[in-house]
N, C-alpha and C. Protein backbone atom coordinates (compact mmCIF):
# COMPACT_ATOMS: atom_id res chain seq x y z
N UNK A 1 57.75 23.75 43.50
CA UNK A 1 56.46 24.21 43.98
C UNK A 1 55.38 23.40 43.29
N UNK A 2 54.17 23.00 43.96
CA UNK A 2 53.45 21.90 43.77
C UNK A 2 52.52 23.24 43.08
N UNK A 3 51.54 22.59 42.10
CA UNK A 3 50.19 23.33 41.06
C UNK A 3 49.70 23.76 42.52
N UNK A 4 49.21 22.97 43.53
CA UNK A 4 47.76 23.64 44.46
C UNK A 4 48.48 24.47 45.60
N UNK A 5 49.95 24.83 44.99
CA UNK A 5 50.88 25.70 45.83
C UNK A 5 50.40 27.13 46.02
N UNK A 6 49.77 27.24 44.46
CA UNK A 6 49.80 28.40 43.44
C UNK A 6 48.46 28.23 42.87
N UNK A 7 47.30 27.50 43.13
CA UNK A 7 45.89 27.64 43.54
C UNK A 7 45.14 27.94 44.37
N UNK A 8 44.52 28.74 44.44
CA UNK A 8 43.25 28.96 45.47
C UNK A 8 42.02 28.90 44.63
N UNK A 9 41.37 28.68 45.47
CA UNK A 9 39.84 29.14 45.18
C UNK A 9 39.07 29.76 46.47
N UNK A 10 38.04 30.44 46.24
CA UNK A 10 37.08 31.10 47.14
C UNK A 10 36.15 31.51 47.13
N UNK A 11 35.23 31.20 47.96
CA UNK A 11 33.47 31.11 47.26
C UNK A 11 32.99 32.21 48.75
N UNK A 12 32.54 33.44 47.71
CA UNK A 12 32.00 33.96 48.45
C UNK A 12 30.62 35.17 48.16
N UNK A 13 29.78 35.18 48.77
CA UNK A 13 28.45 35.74 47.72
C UNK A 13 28.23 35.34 46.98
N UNK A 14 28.24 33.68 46.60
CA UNK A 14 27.68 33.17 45.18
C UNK A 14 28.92 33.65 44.31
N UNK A 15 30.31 34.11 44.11
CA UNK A 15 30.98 33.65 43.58
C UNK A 15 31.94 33.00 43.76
N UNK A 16 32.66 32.48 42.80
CA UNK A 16 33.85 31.27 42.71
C UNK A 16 34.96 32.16 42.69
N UNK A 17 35.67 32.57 43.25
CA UNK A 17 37.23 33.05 42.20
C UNK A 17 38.15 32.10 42.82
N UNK A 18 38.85 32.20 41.27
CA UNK A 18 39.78 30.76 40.72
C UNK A 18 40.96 31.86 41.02
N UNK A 19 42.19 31.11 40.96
CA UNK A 19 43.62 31.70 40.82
C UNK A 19 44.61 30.59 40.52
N UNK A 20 45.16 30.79 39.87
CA UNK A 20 46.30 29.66 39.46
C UNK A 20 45.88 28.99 38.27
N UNK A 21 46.54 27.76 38.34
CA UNK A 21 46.31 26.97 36.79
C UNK A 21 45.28 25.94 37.06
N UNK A 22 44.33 25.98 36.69
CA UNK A 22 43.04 24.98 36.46
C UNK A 22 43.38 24.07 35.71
N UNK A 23 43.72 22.90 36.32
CA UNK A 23 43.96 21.76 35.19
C UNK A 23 43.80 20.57 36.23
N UNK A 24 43.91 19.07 35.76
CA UNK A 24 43.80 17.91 36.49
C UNK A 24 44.04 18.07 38.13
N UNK A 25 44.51 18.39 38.13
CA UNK A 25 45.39 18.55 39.74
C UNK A 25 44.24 19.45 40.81
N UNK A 26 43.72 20.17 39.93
CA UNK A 26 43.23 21.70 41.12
C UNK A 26 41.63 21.27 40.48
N UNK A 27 41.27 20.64 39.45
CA UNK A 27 39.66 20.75 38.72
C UNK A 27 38.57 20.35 40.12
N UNK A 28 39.22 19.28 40.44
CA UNK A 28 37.96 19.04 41.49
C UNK A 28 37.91 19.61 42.75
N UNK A 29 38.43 20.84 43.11
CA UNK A 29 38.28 21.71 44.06
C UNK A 29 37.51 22.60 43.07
N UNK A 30 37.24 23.28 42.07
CA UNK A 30 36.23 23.85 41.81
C UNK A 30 34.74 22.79 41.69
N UNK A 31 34.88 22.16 41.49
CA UNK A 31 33.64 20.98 41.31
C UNK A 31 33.20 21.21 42.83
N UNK A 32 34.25 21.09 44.06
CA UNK A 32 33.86 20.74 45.26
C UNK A 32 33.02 21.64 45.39
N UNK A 33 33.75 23.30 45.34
CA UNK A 33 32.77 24.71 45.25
C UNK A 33 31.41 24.81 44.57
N UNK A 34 31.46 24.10 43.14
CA UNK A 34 30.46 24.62 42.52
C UNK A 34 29.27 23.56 42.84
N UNK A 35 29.69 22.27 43.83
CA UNK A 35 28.58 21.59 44.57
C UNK A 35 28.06 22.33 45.68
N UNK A 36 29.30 22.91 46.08
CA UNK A 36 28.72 23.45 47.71
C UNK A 36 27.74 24.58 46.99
N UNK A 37 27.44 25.59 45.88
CA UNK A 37 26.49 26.22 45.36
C UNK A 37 25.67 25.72 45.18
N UNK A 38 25.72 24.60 44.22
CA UNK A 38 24.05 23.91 43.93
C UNK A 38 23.34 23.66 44.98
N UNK A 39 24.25 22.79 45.79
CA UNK A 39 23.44 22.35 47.35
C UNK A 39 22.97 23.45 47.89
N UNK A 40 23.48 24.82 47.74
CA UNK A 40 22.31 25.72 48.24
C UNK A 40 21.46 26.30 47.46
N UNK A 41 21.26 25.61 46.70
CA UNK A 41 20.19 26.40 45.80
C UNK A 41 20.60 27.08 44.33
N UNK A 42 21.60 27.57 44.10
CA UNK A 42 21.77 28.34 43.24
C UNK A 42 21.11 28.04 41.85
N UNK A 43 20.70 28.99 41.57
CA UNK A 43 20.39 28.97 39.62
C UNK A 43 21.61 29.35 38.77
N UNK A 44 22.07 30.10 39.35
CA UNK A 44 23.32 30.52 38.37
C UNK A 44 24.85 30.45 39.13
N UNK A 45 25.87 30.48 38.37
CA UNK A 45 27.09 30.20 39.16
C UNK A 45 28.09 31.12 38.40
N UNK A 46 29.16 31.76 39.18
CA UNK A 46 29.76 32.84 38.61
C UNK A 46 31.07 32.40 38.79
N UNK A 47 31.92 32.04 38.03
CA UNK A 47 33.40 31.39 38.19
C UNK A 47 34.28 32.81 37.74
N UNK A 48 35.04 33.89 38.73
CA UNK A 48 35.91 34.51 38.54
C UNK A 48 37.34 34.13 38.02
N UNK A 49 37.87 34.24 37.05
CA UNK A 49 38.38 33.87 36.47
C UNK A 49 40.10 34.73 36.10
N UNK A 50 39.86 35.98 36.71
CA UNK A 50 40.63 36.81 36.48
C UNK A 50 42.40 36.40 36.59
N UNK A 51 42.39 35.44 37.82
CA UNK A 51 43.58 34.94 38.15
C UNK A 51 43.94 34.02 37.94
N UNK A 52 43.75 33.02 36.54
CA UNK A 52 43.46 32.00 36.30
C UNK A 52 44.54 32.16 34.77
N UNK A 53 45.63 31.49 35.29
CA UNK A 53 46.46 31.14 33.95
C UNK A 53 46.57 30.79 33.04
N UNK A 54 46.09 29.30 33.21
CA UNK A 54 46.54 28.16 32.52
C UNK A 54 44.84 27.49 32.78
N UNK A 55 44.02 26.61 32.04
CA UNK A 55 43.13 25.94 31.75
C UNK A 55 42.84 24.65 31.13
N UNK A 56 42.63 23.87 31.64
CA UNK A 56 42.84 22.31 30.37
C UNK A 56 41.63 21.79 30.42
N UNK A 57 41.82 20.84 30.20
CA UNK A 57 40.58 19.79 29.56
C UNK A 57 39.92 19.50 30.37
N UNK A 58 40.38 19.56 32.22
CA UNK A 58 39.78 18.57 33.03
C UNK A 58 38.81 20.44 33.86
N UNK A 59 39.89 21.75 33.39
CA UNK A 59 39.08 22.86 34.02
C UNK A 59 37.98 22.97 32.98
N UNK A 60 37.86 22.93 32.18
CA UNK A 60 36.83 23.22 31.19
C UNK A 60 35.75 22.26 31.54
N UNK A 61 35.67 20.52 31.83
CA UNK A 61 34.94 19.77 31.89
C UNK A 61 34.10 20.13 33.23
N UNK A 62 34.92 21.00 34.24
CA UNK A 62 34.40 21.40 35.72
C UNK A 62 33.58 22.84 35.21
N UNK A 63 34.06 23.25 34.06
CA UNK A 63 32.76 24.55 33.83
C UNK A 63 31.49 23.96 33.29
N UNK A 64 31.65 22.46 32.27
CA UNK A 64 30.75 22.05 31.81
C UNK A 64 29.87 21.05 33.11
N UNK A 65 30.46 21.19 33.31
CA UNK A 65 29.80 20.06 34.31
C UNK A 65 28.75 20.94 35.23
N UNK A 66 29.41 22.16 35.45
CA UNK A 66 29.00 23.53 36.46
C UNK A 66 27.21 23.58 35.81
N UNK A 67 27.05 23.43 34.60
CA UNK A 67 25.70 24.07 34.02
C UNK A 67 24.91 22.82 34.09
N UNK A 68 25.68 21.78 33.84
CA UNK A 68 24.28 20.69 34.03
C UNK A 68 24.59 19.67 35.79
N UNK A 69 24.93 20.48 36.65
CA UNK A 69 25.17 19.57 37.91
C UNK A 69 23.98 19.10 38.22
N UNK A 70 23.30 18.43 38.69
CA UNK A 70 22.18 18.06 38.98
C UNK A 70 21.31 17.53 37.91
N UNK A 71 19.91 18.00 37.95
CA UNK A 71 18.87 17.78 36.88
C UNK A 71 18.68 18.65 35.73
N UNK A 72 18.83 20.30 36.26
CA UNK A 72 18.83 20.87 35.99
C UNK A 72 20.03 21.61 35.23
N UNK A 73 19.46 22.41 33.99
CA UNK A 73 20.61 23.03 33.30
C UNK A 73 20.94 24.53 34.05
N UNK A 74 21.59 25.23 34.50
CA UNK A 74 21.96 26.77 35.06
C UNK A 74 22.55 27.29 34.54
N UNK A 75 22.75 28.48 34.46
CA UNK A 75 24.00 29.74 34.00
C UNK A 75 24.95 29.80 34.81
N UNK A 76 25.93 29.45 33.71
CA UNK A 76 27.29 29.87 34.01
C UNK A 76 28.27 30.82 33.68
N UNK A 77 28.87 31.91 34.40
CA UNK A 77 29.22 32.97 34.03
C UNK A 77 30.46 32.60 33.93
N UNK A 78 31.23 33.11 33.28
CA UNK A 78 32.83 33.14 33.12
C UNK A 78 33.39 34.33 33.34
N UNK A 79 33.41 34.97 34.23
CA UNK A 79 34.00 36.43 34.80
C UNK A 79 35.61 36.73 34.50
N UNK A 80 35.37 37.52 33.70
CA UNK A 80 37.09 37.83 33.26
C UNK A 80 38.17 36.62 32.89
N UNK A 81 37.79 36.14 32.05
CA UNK A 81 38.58 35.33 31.58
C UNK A 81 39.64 35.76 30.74
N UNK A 82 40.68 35.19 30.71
CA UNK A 82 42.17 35.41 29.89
C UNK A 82 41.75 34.94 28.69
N UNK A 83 42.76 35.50 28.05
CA UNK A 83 42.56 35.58 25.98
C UNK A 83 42.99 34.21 25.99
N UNK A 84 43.59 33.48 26.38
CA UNK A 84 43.61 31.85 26.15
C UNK A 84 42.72 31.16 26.41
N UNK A 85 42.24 31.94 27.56
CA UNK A 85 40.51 30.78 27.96
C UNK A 85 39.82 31.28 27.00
N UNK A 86 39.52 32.16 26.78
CA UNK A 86 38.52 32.49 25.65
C UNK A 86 38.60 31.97 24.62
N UNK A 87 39.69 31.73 23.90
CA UNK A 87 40.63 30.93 23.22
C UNK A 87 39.95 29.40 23.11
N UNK A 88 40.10 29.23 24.46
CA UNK A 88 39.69 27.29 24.32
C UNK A 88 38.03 27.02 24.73
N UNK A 89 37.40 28.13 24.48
CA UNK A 89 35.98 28.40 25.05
C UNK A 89 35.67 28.09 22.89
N UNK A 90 37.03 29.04 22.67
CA UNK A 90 35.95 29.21 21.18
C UNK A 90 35.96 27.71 20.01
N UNK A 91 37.77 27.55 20.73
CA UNK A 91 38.14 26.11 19.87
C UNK A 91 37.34 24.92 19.93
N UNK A 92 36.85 25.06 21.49
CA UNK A 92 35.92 23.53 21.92
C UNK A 92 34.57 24.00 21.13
N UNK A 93 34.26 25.09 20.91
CA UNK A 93 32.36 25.23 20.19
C UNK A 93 31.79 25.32 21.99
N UNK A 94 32.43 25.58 23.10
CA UNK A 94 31.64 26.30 24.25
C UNK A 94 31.25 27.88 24.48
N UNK A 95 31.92 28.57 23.64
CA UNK A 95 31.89 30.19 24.05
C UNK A 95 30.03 30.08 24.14
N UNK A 96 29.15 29.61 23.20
CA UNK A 96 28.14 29.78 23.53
C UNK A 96 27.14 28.89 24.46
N UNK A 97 27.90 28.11 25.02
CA UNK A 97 27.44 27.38 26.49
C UNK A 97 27.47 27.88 27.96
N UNK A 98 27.94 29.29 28.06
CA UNK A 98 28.21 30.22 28.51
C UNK A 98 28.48 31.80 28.93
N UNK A 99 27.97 32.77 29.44
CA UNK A 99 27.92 33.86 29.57
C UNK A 99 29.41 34.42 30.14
N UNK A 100 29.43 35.00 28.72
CA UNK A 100 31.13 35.28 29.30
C UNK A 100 31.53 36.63 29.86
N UNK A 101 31.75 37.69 30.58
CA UNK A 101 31.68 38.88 31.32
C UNK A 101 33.20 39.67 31.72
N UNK A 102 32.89 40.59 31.64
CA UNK A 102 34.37 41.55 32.24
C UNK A 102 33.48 42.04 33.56
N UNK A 103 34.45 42.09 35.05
CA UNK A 103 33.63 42.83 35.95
C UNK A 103 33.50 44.28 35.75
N UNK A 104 32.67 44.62 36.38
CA UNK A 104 31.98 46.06 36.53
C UNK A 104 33.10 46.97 36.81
C-alpha cells in the first residue's frame, strides 16, 4: 500500500483535515490546500490534525511555510495534534510559532 493510499486531506469551511502520515510524499498536497486558502483570502489557517500519524521534516516545513505564504505572516492553528507532533513542534523550538488547540 502506497503513503497517499492512506492520505487524505479536505478543506472545508476554512479547515484543512489531514489523515495519514505527513511526510515527503503527501507534504505538497497540504501546501496545494493551504494555497487554495490564501488565494481566498484567509488570515488564519486551521490544519486538523487529529488523523495524522506520522509527521517529518517536509510536514512541518508545509506548517511553516502555512504562516508566512505570501507577504504576509498568518495564524496557524494545529487542531488536535498527536503527542509526537507536539513532540516535534517542541524539539524544532516551533510550539510557539503556532496556536496549538484540542476541538471543542
Amino acid at each position: 500500500m502506497s503513503t497517499d493510499e492512506v492520505f487524505a486531506i479536505e478543506v472545508a469551511d476554512g479547515v484543512i483535515s489531514v489523515s495519514g502520515d505527513l511526510d515527503a510524499h503527501t507534504a505538497t498536497r497540504l501546501d496545494e490546500a493551504i494555497a487554495e486558502l490564501v488565494g481566498s483570502g484567509a488570515e488564519r489557517i486551521v490544519v486538523d490534525m487529529a488523523g495524522v500519524e506520522f509527521v517529518d521534516s517536509s510536514g512541518l516545513r508545509s506548517l511553516i511555510r502555512a504562516r508566512a505564504n505570501g507577504s504576509d505572516e498568518r495564524e496557524v492553528v494545529v487542531q488536535d495534534p498527536s503527542d509526537s507532533t507536539i513532540r516535534l513542534l517542541d524539539v524544532t523550538g516551533m510550539t510557539e510559532q503556532f496556536t496549538v488547540t484540542s476541538s471543542p
